[in-house]
N, C-alpha and C. Protein backbone atom coordinates (compact mmCIF):
# COMPACT_ATOMS: atom_id res chain seq x y z
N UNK A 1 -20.08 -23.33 237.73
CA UNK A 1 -19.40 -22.85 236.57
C UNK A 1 -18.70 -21.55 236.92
N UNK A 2 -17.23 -21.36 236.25
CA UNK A 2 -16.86 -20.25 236.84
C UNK A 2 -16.42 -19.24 235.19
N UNK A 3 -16.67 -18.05 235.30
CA UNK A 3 -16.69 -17.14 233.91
C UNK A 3 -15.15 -16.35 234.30
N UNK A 4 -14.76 -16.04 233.33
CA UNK A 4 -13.61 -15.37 233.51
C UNK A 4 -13.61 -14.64 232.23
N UNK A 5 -13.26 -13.33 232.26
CA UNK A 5 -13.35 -12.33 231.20
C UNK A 5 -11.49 -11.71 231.48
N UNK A 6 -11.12 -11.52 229.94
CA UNK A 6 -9.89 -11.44 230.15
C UNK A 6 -9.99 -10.06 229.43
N UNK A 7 -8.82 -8.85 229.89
CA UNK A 7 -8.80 -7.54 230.02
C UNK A 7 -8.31 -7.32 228.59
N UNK A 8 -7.88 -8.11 227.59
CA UNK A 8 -7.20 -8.12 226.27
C UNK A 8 -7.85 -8.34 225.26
N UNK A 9 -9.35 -8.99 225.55
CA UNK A 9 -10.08 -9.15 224.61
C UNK A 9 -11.67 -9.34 224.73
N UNK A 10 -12.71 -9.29 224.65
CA UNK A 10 -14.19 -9.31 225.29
C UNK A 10 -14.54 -10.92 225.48
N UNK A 11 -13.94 -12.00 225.35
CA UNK A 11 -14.08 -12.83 225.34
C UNK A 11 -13.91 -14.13 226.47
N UNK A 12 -15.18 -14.65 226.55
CA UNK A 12 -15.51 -15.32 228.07
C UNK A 12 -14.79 -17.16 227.95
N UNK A 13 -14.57 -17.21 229.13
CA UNK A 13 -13.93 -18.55 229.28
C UNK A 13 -14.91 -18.92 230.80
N UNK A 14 -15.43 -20.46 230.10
CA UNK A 14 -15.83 -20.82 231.11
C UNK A 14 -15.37 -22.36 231.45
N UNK A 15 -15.16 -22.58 233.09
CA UNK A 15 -15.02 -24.15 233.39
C UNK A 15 -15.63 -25.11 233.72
N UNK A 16 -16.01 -26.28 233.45
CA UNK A 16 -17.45 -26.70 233.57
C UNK A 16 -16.46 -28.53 234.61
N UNK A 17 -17.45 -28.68 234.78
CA UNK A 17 -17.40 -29.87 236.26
C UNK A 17 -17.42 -31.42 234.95
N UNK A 18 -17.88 -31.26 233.85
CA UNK A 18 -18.69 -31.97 232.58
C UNK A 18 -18.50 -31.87 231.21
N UNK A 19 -18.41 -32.78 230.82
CA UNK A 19 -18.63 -32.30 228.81
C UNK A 19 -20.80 -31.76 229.11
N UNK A 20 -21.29 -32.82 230.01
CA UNK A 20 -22.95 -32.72 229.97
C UNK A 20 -22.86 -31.15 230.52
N UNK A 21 -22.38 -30.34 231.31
CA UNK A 21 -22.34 -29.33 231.98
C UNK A 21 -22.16 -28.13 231.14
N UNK A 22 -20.93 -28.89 230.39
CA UNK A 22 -20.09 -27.25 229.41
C UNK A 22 -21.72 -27.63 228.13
N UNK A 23 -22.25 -29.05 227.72
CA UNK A 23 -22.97 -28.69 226.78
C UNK A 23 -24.59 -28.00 227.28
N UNK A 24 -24.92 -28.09 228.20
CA UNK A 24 -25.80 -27.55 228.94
C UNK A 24 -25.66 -26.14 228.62
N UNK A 25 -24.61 -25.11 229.52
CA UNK A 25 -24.40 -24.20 229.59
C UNK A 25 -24.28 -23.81 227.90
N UNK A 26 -23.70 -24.34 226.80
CA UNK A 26 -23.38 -23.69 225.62
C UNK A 26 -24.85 -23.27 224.84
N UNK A 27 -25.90 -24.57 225.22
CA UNK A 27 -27.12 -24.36 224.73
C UNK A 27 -27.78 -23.12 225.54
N UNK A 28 -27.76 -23.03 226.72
CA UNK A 28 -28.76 -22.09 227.27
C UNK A 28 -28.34 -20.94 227.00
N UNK A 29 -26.49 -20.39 226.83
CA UNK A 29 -26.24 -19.13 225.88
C UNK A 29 -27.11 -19.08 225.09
N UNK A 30 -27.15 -19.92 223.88
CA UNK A 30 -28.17 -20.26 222.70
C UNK A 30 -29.10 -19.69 222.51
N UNK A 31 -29.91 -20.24 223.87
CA UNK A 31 -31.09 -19.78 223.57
C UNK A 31 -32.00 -21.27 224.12
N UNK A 32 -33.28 -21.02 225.01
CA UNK A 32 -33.82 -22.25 225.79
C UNK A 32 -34.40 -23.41 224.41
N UNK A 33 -34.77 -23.06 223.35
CA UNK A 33 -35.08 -24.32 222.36
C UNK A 33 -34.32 -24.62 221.66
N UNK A 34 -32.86 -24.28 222.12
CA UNK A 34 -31.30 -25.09 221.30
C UNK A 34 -31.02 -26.40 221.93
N UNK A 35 -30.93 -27.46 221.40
CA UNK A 35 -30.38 -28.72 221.11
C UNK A 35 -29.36 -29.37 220.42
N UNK A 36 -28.65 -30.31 221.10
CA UNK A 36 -27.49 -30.85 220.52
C UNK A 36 -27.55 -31.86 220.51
N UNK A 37 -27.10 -32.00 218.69
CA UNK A 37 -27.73 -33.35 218.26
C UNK A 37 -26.25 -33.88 217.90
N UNK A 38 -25.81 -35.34 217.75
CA UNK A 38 -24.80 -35.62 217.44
C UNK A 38 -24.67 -36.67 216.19
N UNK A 39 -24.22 -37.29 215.25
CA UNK A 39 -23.77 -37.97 214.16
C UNK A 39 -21.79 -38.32 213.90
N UNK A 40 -21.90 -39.17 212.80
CA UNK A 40 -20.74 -39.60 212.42
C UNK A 40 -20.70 -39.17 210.72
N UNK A 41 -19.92 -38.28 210.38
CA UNK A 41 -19.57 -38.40 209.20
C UNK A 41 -18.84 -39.87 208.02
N UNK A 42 -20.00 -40.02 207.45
CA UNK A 42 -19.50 -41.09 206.60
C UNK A 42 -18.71 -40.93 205.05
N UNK A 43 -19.37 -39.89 204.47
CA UNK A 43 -18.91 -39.65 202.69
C UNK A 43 -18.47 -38.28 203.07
N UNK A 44 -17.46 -37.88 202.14
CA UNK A 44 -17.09 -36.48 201.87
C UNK A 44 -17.15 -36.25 200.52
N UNK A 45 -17.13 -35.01 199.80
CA UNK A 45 -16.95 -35.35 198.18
C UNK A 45 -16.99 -34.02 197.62
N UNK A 46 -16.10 -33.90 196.37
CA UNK A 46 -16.59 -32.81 195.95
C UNK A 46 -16.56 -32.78 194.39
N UNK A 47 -17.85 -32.38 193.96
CA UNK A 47 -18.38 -32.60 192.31
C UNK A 47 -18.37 -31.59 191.68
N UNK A 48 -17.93 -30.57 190.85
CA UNK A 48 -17.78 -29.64 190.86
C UNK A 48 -19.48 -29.29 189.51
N UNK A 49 -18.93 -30.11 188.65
CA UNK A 49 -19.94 -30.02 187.65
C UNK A 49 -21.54 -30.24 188.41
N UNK A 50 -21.93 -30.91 189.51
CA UNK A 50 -23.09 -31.33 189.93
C UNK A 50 -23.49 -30.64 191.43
N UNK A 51 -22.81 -29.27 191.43
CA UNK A 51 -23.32 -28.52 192.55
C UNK A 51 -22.11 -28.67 194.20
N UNK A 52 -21.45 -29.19 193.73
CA UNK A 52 -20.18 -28.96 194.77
C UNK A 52 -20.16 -29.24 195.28
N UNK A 53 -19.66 -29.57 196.90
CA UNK A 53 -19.25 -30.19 197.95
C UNK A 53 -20.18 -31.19 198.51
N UNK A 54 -19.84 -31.99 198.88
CA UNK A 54 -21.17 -32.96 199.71
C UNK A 54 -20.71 -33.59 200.57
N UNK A 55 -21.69 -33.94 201.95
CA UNK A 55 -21.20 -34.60 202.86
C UNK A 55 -21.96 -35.59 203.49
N UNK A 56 -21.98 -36.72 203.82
CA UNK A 56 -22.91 -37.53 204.29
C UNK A 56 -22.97 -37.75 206.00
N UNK A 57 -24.15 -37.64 206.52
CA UNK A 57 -23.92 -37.62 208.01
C UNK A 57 -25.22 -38.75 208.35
N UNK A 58 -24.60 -39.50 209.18
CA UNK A 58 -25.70 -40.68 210.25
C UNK A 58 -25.77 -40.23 211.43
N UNK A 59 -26.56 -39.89 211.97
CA UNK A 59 -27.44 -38.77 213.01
C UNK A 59 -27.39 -39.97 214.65
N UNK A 60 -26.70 -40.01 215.60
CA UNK A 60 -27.13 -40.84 216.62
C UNK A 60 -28.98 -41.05 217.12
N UNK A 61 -29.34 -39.95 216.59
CA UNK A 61 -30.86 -40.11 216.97
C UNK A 61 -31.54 -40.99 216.09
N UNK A 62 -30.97 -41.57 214.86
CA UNK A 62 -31.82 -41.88 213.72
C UNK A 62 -31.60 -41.10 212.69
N UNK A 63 -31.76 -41.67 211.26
CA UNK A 63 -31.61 -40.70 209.97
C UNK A 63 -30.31 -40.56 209.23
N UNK A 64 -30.58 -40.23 208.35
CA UNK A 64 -28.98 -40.20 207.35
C UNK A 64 -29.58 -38.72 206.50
N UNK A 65 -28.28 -38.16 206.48
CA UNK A 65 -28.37 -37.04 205.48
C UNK A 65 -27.63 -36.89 204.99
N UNK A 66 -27.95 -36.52 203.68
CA UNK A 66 -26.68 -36.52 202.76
C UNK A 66 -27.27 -34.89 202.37
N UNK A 67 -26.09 -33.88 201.72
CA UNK A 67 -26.17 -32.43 201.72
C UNK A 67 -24.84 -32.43 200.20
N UNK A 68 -25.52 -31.67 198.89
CA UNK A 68 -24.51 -31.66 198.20
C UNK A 68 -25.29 -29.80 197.81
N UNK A 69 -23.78 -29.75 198.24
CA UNK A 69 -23.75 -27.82 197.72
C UNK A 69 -24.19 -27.41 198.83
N UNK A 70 -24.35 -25.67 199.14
CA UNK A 70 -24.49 -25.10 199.82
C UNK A 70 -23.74 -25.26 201.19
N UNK A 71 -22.73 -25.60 201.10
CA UNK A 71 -21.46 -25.77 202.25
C UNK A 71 -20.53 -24.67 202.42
N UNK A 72 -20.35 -23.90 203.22
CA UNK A 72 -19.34 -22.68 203.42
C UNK A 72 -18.27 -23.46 203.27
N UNK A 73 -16.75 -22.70 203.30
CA UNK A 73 -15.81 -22.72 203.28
C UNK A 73 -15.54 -22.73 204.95
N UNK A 74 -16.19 -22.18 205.56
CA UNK A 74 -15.73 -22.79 207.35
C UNK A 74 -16.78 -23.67 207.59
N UNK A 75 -17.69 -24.46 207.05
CA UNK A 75 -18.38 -25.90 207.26
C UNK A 75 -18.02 -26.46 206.65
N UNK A 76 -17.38 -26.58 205.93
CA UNK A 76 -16.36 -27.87 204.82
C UNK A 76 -15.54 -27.76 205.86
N UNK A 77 -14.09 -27.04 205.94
CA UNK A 77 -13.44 -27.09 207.04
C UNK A 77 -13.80 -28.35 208.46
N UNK A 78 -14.98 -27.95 208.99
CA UNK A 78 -14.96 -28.50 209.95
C UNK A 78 -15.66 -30.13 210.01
N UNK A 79 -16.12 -29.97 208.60
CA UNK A 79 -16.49 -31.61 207.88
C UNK A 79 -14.95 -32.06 207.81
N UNK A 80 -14.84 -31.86 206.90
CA UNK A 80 -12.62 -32.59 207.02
C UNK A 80 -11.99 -32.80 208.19
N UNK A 81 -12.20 -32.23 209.12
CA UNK A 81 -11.64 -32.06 210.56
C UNK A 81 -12.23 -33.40 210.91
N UNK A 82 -13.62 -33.44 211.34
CA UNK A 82 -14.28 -34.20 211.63
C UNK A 82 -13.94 -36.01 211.01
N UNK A 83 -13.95 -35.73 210.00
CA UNK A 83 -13.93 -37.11 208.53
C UNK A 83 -12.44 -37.63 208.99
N UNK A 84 -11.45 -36.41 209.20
CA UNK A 84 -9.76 -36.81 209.09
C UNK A 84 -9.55 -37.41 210.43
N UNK A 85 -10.24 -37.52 211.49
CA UNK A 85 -10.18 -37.94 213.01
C UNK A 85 -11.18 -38.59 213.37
N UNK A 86 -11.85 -38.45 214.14
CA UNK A 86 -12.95 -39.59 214.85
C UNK A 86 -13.78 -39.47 214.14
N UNK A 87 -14.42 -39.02 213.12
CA UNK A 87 -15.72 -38.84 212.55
C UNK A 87 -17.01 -38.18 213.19
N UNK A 88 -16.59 -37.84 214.52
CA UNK A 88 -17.96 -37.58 214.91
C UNK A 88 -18.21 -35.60 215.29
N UNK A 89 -19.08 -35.96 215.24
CA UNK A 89 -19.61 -34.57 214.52
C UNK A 89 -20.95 -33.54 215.42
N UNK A 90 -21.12 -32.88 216.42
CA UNK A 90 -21.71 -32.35 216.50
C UNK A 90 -22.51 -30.81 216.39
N UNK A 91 -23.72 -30.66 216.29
CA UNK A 91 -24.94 -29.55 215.73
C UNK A 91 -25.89 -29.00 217.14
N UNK A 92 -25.83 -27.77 217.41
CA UNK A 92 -26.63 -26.96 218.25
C UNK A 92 -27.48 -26.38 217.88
N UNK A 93 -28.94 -26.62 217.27
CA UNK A 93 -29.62 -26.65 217.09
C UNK A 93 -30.88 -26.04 217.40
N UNK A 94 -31.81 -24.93 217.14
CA UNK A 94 -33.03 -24.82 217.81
C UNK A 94 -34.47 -24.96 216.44
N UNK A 95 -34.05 -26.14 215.02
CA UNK A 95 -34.62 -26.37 214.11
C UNK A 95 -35.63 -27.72 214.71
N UNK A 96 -36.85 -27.42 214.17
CA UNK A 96 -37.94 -28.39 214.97
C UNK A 96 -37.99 -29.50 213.72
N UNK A 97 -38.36 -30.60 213.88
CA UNK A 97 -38.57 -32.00 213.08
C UNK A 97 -37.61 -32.15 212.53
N UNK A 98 -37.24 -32.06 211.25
CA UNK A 98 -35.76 -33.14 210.52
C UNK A 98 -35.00 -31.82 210.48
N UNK A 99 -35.40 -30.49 210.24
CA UNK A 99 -34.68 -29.42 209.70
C UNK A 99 -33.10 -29.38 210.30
N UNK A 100 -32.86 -29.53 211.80
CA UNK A 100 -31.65 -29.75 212.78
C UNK A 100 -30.87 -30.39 211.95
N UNK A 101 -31.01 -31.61 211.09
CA UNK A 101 -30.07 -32.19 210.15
C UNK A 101 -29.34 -31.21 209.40
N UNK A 102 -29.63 -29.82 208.55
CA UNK A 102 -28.85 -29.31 208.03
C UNK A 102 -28.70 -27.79 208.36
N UNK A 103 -28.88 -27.76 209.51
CA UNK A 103 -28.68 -26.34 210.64
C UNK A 103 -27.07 -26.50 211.06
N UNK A 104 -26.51 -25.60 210.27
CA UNK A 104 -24.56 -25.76 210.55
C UNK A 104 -24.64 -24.37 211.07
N UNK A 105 -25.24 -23.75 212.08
CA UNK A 105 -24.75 -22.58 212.34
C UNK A 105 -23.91 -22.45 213.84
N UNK A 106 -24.15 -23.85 214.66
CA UNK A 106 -23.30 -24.17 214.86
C UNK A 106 -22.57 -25.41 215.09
N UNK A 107 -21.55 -25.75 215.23
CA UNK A 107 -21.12 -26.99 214.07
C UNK A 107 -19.47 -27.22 214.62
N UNK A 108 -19.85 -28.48 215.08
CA UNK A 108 -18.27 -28.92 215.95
C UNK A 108 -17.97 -30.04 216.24
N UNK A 109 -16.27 -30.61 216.29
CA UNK A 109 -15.85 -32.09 215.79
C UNK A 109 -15.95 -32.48 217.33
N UNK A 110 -16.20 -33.74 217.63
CA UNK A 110 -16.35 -34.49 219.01
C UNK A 110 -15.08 -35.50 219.05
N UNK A 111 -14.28 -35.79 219.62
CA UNK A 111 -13.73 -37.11 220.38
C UNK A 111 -14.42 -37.89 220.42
């Protein structure tokens, strides 16, 4: 892996040999009990009277979750992104048993 820090801004760029490589390396930034879990967005929705936004996700590991309300304005964002293109959806994770299902802290659309 090679790091490159650019003189204009504090911010690191790295090149990886892998998607398995760059996701390796993104988790161990993380932190050693971060995991990346992946799903397909199926429902989007938004109810205004019944608690607001909702999104439905099928988990490649198993499981379905559905989440209505408590959605930021940059995790809606990246639900639509996700929903408007391939649907698929991945979560970096260091939440133990089902909790990883609604851990968006960090939160990104897949090819």
């Amino acid at each position: 892996m090679a790091k490159q820090k650019s003189s204009s801004n504090e911010q690191e760029q790295t090149l990886h040999s892998s998607t398995e490589a760059l996701e390796a390396s993104q988790a161990k930034e993380a932190g050693s009990k971060f995991e990346w879990h992946t799903g397909r967005i199926t429902r989007l929705g938004n109810f205004e009277i019944a608690g607001g936004r909702q999104v439905t996700i099928i988990w490649d590991e198993g499981g379905v979750m559905s989440q209505q309300g408590d959605i930021t304005d940059e995790q809606w964002e990246i639900f639509k992104l996700a929903f408007t293109t391939t649907g698929r959806l991945a979560v970096l994770s260091d939440q133990e048993g089902e909790k990883w299902m609604r851990d968006y802290r960090f939160l990104e659309v897949m090819r």
